[in-house]
Every structure is written in structure tokens, then in C-alpha cells.
N, C-alpha and C. Protein backbone atom coordinates (compact mmCIF):
# COMPACT_ATOMS: atom_id res chain seq x y z
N UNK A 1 -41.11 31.29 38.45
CA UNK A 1 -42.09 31.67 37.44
C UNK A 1 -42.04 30.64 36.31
N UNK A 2 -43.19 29.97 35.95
CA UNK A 2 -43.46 29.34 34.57
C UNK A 2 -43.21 29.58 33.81
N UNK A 3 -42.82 29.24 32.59
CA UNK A 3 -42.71 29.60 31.01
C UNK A 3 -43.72 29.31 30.56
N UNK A 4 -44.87 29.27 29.43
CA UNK A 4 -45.37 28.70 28.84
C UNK A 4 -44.58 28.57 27.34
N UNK A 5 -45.08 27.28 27.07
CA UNK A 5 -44.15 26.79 25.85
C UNK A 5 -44.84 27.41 24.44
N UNK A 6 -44.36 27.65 23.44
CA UNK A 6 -44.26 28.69 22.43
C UNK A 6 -44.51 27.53 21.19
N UNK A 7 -45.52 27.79 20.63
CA UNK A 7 -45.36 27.12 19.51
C UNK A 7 -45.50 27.78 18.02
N UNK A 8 -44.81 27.41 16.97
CA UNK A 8 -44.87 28.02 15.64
C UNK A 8 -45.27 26.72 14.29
N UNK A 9 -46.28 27.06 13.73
CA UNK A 9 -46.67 25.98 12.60
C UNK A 9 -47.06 24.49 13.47
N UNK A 10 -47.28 24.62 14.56
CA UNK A 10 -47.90 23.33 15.71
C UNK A 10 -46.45 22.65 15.86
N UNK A 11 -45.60 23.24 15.79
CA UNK A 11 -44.13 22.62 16.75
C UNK A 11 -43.82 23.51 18.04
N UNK A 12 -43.27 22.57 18.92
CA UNK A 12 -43.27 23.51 19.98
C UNK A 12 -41.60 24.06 20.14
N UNK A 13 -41.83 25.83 19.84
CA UNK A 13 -40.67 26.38 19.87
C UNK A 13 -39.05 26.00 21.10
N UNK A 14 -38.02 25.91 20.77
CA UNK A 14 -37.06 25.62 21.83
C UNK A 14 -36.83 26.79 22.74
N UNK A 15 -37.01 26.70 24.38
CA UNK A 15 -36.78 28.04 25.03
C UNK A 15 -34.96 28.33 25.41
N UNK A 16 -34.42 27.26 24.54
CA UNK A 16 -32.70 26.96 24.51
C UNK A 16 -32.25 28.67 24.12
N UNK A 17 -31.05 29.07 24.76
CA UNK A 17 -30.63 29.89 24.46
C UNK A 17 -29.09 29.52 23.61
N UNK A 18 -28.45 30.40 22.84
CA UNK A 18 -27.15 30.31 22.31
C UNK A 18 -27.35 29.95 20.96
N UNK A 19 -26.27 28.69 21.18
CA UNK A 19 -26.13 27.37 19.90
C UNK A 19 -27.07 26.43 19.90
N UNK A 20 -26.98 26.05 21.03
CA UNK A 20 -28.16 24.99 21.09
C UNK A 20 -28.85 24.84 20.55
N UNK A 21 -30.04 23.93 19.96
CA UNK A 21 -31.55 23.71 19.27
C UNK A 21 -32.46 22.90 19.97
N UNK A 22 -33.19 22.51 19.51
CA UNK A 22 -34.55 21.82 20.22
C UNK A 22 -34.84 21.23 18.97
N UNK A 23 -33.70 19.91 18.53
CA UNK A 23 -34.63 19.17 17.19
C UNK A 23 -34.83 17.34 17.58
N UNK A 24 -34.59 17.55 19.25
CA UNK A 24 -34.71 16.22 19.53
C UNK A 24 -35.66 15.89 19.83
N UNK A 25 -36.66 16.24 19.87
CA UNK A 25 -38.07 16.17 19.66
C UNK A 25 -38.82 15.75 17.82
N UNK A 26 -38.36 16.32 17.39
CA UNK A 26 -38.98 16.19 15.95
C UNK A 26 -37.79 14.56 15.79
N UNK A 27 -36.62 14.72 15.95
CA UNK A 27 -35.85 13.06 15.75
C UNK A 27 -37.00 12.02 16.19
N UNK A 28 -37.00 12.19 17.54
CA UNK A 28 -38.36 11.55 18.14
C UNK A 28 -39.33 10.89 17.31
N UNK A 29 -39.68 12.16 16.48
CA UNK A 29 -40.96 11.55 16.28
C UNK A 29 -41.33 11.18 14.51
N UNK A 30 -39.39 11.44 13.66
CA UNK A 30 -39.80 11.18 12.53
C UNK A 30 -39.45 9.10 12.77
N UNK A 31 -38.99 9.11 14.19
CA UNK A 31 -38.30 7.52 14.81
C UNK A 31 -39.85 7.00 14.65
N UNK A 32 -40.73 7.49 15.47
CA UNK A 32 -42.11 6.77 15.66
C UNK A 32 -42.65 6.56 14.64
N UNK A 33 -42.60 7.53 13.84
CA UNK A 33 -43.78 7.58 12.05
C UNK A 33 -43.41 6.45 11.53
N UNK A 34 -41.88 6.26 11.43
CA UNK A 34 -41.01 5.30 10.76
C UNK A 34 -41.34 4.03 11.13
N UNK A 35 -41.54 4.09 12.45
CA UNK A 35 -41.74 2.59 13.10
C UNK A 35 -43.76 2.33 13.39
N UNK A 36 -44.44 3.13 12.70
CA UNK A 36 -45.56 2.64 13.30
C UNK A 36 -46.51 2.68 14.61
N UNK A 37 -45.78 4.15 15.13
CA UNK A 37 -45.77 4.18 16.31
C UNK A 37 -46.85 5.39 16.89
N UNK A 38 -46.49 5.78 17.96
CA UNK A 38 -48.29 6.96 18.39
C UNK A 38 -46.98 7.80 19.01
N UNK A 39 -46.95 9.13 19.17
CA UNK A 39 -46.40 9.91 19.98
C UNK A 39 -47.11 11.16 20.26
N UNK A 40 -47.81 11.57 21.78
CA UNK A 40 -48.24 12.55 22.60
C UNK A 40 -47.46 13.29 22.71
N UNK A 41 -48.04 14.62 22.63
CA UNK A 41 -47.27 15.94 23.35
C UNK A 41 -48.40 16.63 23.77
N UNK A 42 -47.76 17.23 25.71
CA UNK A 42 -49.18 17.72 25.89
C UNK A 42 -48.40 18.87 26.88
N UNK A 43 -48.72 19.74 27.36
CA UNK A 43 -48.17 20.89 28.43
C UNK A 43 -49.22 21.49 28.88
N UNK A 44 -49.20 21.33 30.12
CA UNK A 44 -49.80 22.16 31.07
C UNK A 44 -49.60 22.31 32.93
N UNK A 45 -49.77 23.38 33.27
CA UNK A 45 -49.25 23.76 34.61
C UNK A 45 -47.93 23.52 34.66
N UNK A 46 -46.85 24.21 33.71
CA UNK A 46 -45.12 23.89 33.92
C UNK A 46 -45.09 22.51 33.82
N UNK A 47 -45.55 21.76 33.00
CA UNK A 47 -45.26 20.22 33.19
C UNK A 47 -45.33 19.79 31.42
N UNK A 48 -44.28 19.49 30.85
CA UNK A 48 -44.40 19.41 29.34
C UNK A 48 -43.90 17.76 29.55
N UNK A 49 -45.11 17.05 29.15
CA UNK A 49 -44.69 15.82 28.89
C UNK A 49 -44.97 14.71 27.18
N UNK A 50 -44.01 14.09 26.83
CA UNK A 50 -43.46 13.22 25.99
C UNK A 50 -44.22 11.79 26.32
N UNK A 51 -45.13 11.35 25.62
CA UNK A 51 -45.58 9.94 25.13
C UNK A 51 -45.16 8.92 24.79
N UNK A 52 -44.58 8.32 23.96
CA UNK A 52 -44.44 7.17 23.15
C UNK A 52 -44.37 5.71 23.44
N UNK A 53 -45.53 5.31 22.40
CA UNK A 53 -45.71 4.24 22.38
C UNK A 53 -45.60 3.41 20.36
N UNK A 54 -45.48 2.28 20.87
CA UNK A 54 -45.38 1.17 19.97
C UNK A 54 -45.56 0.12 19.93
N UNK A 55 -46.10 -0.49 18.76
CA UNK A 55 -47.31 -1.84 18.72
C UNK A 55 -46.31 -2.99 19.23
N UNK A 56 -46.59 -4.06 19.55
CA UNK A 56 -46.00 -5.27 19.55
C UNK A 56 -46.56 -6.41 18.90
């Protein structure tokens, strides 16, 4: 069975249980802002995929 992914304030919630977190995504993408960069996030049909790109 699928999950669909959960989002709150347009971040997409962590389905991590425990201790764990889900902030390696936002690291991600304060890396790209910093550098000038584009980063996609897109989910659909159980398939959550990660973008990134940067100029040369």
C-alpha cells in the first residue's frame, strides 16, 4: 500500500517514526538558495522525487 506524502505550510511532512526527522530536505535546499541554484519536488504514484540543479 502507498503512502501519500503529507504536507504542512508547503513542506512535505516526514513519515519517519521515533527520533528521527526529515530536515534533510530543507538542508538541501537552504544549499541551493545559497548557491544560485533551482530545486524540484514533485510526488506522484509512490514515487517522490528530488531535482537539483546548478548554473555553470
Amino acid at each position: 500500500m502507498r503512502q501519500s506524502r503529507k504536507k504542512k505550510k508547503g513542506k512535505f511532512l516526514s513519515a519517519k517514526e521515533g527520533r528521527e526527522h526529515g530536515w534533510g530536505i530543507e538542508n538541501v535546499k537552504g544549499i541551493v538558495e545559497r548557491n544560485q541554484g533551482r530545486m524540484d519536488i514533485s510526488y506522484g504514484d509512490g514515487i517522490f522525487t528530488v531535482q537539483v540543479t546548478f548554473g555553470m
